[in-house]
Protein backbone atom coordinates (compact mmCIF):
# COMPACT_ATOMS: atom_id res chain seq x y z
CA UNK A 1 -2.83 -0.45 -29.78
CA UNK A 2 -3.51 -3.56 -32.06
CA UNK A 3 0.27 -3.71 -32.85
CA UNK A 4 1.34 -3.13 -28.92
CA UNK A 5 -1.04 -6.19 -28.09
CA UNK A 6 0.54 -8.60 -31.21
CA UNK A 7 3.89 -7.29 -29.54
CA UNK A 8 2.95 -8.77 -26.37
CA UNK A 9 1.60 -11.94 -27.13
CA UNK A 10 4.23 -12.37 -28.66
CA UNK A 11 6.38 -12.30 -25.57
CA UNK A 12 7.97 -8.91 -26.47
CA UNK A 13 8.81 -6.12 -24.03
CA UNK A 14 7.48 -3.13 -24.18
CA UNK A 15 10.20 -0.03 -23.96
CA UNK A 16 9.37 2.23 -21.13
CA UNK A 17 8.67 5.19 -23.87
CA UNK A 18 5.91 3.04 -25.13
CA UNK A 19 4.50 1.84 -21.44
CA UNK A 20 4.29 5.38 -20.97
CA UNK A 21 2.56 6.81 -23.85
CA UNK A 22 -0.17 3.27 -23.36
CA UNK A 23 -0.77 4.82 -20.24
CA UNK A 24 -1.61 8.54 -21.94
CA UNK A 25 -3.78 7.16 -24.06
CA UNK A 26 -6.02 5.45 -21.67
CA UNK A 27 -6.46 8.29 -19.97
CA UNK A 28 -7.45 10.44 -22.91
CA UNK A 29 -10.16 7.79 -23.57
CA UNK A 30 -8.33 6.39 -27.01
CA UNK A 31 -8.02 2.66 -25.76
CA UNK A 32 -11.40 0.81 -25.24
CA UNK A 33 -11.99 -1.35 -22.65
CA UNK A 34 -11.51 -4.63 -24.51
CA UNK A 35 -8.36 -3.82 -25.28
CA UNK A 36 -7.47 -2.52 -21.41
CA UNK A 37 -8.80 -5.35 -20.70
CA UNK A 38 -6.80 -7.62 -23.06
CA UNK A 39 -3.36 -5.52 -22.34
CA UNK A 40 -3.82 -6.06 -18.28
CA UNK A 41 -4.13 -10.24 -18.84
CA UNK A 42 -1.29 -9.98 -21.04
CA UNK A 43 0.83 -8.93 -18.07
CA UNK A 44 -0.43 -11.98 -16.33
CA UNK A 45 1.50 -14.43 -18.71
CA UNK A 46 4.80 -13.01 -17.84
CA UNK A 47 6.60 -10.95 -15.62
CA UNK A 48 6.48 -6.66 -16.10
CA UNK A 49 9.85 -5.66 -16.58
CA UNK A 50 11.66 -2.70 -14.50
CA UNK A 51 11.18 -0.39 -17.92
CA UNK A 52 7.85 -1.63 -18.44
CA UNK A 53 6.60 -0.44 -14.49
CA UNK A 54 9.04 2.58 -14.67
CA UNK A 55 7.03 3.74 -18.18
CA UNK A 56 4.05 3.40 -16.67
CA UNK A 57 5.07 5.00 -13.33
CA UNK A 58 6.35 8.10 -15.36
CA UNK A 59 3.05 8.12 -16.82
CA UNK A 60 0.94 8.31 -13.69
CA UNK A 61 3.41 11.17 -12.09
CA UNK A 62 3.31 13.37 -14.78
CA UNK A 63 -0.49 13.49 -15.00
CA UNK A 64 -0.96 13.13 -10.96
CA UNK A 65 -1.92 16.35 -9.34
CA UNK A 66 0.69 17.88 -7.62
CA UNK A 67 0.82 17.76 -3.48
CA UNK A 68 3.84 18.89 -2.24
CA UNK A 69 4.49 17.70 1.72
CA UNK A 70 8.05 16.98 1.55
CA UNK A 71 8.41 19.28 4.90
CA UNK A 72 6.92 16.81 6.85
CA UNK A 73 9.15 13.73 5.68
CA UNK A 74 6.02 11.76 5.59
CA UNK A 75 5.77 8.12 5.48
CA UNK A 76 3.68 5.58 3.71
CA UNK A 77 2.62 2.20 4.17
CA UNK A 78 1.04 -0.05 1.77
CA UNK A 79 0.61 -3.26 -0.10
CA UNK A 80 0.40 -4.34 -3.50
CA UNK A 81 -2.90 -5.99 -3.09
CA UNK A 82 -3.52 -9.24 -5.24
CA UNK A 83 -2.09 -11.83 -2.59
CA UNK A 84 -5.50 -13.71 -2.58
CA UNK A 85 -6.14 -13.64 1.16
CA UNK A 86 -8.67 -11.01 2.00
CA UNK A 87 -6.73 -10.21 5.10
CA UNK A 88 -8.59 -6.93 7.32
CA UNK A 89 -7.07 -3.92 6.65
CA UNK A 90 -3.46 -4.40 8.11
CA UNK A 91 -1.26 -1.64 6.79
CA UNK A 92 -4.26 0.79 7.36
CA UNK A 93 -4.16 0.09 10.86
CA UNK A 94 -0.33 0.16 11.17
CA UNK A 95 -0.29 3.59 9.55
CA UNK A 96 -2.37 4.88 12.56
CA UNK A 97 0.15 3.29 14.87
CA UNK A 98 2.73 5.14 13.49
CA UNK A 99 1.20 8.12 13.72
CA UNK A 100 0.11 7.50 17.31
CA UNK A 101 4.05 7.08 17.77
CA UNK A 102 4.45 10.68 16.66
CA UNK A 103 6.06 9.61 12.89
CA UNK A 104 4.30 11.24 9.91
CA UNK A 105 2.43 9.58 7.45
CA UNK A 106 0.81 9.96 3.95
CA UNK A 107 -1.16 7.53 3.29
CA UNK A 108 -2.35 6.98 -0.29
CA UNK A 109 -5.18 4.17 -1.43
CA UNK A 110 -7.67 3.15 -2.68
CA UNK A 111 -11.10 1.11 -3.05
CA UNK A 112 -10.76 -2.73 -2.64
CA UNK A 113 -10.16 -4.13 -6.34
CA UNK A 114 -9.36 -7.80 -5.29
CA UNK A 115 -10.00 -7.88 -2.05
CA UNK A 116 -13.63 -6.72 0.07
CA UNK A 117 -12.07 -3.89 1.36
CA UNK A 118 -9.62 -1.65 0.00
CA UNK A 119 -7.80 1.13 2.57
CA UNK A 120 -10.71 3.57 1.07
CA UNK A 121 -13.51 1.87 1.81
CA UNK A 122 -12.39 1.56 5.34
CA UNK A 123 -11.53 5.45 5.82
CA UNK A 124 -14.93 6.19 3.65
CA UNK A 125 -16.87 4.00 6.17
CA UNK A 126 -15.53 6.28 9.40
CA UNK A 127 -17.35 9.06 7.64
CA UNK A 128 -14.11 11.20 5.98
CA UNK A 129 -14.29 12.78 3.25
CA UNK A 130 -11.84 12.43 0.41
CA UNK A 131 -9.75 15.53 -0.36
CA UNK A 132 -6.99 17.34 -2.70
CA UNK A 133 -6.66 20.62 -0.68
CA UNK A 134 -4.18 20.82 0.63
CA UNK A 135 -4.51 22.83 3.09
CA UNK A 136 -6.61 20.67 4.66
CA UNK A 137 -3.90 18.01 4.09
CA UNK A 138 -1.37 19.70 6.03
CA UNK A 139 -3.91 20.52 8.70
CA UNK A 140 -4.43 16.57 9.55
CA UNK A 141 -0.38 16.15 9.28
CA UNK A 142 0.14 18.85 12.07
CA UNK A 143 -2.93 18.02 14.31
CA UNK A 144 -2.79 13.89 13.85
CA UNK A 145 0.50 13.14 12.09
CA UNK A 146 -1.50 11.64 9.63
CA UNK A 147 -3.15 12.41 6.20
CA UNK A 148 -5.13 10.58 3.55
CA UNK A 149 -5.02 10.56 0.12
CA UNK A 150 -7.55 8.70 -2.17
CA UNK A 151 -5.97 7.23 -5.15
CA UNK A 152 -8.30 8.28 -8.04
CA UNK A 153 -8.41 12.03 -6.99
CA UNK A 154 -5.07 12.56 -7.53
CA UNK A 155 -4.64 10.27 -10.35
CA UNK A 156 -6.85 9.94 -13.66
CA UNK A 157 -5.39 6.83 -14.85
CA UNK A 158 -6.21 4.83 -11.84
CA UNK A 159 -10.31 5.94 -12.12
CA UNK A 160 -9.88 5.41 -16.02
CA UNK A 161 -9.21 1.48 -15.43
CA UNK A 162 -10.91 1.15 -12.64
CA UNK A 163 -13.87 -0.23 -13.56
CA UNK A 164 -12.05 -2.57 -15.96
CA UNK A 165 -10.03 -3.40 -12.84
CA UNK A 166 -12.97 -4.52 -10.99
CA UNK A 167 -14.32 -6.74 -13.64
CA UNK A 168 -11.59 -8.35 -13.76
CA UNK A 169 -11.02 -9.14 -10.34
CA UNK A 170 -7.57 -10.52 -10.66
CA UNK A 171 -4.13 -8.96 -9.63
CA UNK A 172 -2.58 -6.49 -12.09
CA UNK A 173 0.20 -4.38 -12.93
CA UNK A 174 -1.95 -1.69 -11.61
CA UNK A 175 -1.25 -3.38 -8.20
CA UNK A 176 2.54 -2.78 -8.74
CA UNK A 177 1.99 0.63 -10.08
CA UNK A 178 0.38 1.90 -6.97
CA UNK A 179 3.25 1.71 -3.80
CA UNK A 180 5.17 3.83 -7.19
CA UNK A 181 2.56 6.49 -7.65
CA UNK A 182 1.77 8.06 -4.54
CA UNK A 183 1.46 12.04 -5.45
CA UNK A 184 3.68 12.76 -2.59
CA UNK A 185 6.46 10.59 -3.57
CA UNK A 186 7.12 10.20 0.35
CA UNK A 187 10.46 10.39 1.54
CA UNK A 188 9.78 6.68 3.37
CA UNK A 189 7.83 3.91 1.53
CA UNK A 190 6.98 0.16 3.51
CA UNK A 191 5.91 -2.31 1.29
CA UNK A 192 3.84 -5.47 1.14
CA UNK A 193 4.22 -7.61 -1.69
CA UNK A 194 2.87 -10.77 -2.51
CA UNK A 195 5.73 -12.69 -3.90
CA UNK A 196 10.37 -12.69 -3.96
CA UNK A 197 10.34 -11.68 -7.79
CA UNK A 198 8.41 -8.41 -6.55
CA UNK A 199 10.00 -7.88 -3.66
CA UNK A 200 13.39 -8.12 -6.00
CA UNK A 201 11.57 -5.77 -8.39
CA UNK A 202 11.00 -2.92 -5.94
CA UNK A 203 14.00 -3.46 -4.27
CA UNK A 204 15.86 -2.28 -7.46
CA UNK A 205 13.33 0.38 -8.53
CA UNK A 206 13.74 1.88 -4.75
CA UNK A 207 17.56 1.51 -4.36
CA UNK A 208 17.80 3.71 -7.90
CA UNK A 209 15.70 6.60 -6.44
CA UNK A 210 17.56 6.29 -3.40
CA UNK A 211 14.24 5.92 -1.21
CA UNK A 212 14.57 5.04 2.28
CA UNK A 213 12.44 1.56 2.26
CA UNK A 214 11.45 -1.77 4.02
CA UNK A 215 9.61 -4.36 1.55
CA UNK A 216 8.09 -7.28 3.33
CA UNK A 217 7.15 -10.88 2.18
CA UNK A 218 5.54 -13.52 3.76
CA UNK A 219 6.56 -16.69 2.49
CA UNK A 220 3.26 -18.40 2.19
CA UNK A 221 1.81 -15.50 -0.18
CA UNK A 222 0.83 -12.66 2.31
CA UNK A 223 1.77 -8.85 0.85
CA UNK A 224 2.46 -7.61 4.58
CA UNK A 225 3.71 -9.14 7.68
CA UNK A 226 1.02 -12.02 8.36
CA UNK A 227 3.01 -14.04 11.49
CA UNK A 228 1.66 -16.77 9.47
CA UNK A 229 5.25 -17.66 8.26
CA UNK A 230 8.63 -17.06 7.95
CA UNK A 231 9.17 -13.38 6.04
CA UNK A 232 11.55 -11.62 4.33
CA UNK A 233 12.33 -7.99 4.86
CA UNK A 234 14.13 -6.17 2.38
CA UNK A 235 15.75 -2.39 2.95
CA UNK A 236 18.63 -0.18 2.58
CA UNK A 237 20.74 -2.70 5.11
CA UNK A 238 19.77 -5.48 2.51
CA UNK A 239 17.55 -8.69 2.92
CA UNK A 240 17.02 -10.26 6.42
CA UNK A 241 14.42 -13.72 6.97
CA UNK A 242 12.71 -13.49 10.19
CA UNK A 243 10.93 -15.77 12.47
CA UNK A 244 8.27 -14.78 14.31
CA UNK A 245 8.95 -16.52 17.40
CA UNK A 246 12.33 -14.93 16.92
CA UNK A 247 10.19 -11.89 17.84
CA UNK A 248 8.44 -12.64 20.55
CA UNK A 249 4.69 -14.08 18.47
CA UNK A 250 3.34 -16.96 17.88
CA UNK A 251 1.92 -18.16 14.55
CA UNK A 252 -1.07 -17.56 12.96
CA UNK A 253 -3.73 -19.23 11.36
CA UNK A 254 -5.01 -17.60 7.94
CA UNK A 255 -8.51 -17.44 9.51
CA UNK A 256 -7.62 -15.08 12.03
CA UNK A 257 -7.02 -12.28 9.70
CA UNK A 258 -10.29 -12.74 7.73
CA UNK A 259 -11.17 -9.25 6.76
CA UNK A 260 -14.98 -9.94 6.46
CA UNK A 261 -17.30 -10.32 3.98
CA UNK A 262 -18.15 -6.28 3.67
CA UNK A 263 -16.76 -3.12 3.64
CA UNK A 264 -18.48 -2.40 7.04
CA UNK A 265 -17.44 -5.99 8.26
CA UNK A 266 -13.64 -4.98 7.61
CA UNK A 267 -14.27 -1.09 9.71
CA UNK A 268 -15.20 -3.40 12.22
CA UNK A 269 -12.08 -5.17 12.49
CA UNK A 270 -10.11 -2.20 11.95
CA UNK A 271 -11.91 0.20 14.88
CA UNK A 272 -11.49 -3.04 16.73
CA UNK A 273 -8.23 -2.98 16.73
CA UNK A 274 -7.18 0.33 17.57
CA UNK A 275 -9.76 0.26 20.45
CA UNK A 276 -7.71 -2.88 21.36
CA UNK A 277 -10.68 -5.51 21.47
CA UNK A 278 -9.46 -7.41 18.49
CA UNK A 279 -7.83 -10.82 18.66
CA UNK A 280 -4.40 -11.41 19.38
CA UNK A 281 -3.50 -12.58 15.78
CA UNK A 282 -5.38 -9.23 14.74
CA UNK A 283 -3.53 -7.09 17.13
CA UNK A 284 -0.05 -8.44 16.50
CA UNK A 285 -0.46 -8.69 12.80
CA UNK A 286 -0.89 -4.43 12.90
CA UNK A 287 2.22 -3.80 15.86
CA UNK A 288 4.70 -5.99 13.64
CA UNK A 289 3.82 -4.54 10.41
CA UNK A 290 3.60 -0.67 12.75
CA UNK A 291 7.27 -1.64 13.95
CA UNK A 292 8.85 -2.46 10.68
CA UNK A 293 7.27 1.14 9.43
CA UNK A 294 8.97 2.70 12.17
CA UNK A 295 12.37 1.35 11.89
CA UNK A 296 11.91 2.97 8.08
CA UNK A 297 12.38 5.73 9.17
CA UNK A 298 14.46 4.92 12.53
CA UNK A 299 16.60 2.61 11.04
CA UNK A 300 19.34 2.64 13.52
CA UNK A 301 16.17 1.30 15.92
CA UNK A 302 16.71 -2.32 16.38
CA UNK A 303 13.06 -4.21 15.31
CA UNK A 304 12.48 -4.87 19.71
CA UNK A 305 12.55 -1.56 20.22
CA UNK A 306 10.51 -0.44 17.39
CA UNK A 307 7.98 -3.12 18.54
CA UNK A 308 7.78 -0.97 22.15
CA UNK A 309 6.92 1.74 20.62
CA UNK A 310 4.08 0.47 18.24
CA UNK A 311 2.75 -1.46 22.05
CA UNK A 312 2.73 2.02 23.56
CA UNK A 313 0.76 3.91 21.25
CA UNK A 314 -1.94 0.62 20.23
CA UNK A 315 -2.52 -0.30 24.09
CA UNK A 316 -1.09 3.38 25.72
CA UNK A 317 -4.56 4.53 23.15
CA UNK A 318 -2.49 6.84 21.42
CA UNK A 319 -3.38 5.38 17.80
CA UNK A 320 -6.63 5.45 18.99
CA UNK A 321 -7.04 9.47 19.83
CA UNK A 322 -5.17 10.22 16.39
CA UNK A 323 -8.16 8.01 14.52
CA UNK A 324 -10.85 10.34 16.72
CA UNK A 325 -8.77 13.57 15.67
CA UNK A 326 -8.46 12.31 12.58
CA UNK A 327 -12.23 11.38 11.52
CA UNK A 328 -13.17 15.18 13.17
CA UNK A 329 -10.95 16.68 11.12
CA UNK A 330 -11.47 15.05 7.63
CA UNK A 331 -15.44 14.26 8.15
C-alpha cells in the first residue's frame, strides 16, 4: 500500500487491476485507516481516471450481494453527493414520483456522508426497515413500483470506509463509485453530478455498457436539477443546455432548497413535499428532476409531457399513496 500511495503522489495512475485489488484489500481489513484515509485525499489532487473508477467499480460488484430484478426494468435515481449545498432530499422525492407515475424504481443509497441527510436517513426516519430479501424486494416493486436498497447491506466496501468517509467529510471517489455500484445494475440510471468533467466521465462509462441514461448538471455546482441555473442534460440523444424558463419555472434561490439542519429536519421537507405543502422552489425542484427520470425511460416523451405526468402523480396524490404503501410494507 506504501508503494501505491508514493505512486500517487507522484501523479501516477493507477491501472484498473490495481484499483481493484486496493479495493479487496480494504475490505479484508489489510489497509488501515490512515492510509484509506491518505489514498481518498490523494484522489482530491487530481482527477480519477475511467480505469481507475472502472477498477474500483469491478471491485464493489464482485463482492456486492447478488439481487437480481432485471424483470421489472427498474429505474434509479441518484446523485453523486459532494456538491456542497445541503439541498433536501431531491432525487429521493423524484423517485417516489416516478413510481406514483407507474415506472419502476430501485432505489439504492445511503447515509448522508457530506451532506445532513443522506437518501437513508430519510427512508430510516419514515420507520422502514432496511432489507436484502428479496422477496420482500419484489413485494414493494409489485405493490408500490418502488423498492429500497441500503448501500452498506449489499456492499462491504462501502461500510468498510465509511467511517473514514465521515471523518473526512469531504467529497470522494466513493461519491463517484456509488451511481456505478448499485447491486441491481438497473436497466435505467439518472444522474446528478456536481461538475462537466463528471458528467463527461459517466457519460463515457454509461455509453460503453450501453445503459439507457440522463446525467444532469447544474451549472452553478448543484448534482441534480436545482432551477437555480442553466443545466446540462446528458443521454443517449447526446448533450442538451436547458433553461428553466424555457420550461415553464422560474429561478431559484439556493435557500429555498435548504435541506435542514437534521435528519428529521430533511423528512420534513421530504413528507412535505409529497403531501404537496412544500414551497414552490421545493416542489418544482422534485417534478423537473421526476420528469427527466421519466423521459429515461420514455425517451421518445418530449421533457413537457414528461413534466404532466410527474404534476399528476405529485398534486393527483399518487406519489403520495405509493410513500403510505410503501412505509406499510417495508416498516
Amino acid at each position: 500500500m506504501k508503494e501505491i500511495l508514493y505512486k500517487l503522489f507522484d501523479s501516477h495512475y493507477l491501472s484498473r487491476e490495481e484499483a481493484k485489488q486496493i479495493l479487496f484489500n480494504i475490505v479484508n481489513g489489510d489497509i488501515p485507516d490512515t492510509q484509506i484515509a491518505s489514498l481518498i485525499t490523494s484522489f482530491l489532487m487530481r482527477s480519477i481516471s475511467v480505469d481507475e473508477i472502472l477498477g474500483f467499480r469491478d471491485a464493489l460488484l464482485e463482492m456486492r450481494l447478488p439481487t437480481d430484478l432485471s424483470e421489472y426494468s427498474p429505474l434509479d435515481i441518484v446523485g453523486t453527493g459532494g456538491d456542497g449545498k445541503n439541498t433536501f432530499n431531491i432525487s429521493t422525492s423524484a423517485c417516489f414520483v416516478v413510481a406514483g407515475a407507474g415506472y419502476n424504481v430501485v432505489k439504492h443509497g445511503n447515509y448522508g456522508a457530506t451532506s445532513i441527510s443522506g437518501a437513508s436517513n430519510v427512508i430510516e426516519q419514515l420507520g422502514v426497515k432496511f432489507t436484502t430479501d428479496i422477496n420482500l424486494l419484489r413485494k414493494s416493486l409489485e405493490n408500490c413500483h418502488i423498492t429500497y436498497l441500503h448501500a452498506p447491506l449489499f456492499s462491504p466496501a462501502l461500510k468498510a470506509v465509511a467511517p473514514v468517509r465521515k471523518s473526512l467529510g469531504v467529497r470522494n471517489f466513493f461519491n463517484v463509485l456509488g451511481p456505478l455500484v448499485n447491486p441491481v445494475q438497473p436497466k435505467y440510471q439518472m444522474l446528478g453530478v456536481y461538475n462537466l468533467s463528471m458528467l463527461r466521465l459517466y457519460s463515457y462509462i454509461y455509453q460503453e455498457e450501453d445503459k439507457k441514461f440522463c446525467i444532469v448538471h447544474s451549472l452553478d455546482g448543484y448534482d441534480e436539477v436545482s432551477l437555480t441555473s442553466q443545466f446540462k442534460v446528458s443521454s443517449n440523444k447526446g448533450e442538451q443546455l436547458f433553461v428553466p424558463e424555457e420550461l415553464g419555472f422560474s429561478r431559484v434561490s439556493q435557500e429555498a432548497l435548504y435541506g435542514g439542519d437534521t435528519p428529521e429536519e430533511a423528512a420534513q421537507i421530504f413528507r412535505n413535499v409529497l403531501n404537496c405543502r412544500a414551497t414552490d422552489a421545493q416542489m418544482n425542484a422534485v417534478l423537473v428532476n421526476a420528469a427527466f427520470g421519466i423521459q429515461t425511460i420514455d425517451q421518445e416523451k418530449p421533457i413537457g409531457e414528461c413534466l404532466q405526468i410527474a404534476e399528476d402523480s405529485l398534486y393527483g396524490k399518487k406519489a403520495l399513496m405509493v410513500l403510505e404503501k410503501f412505509v406499510t410494507l417495508n416498516s
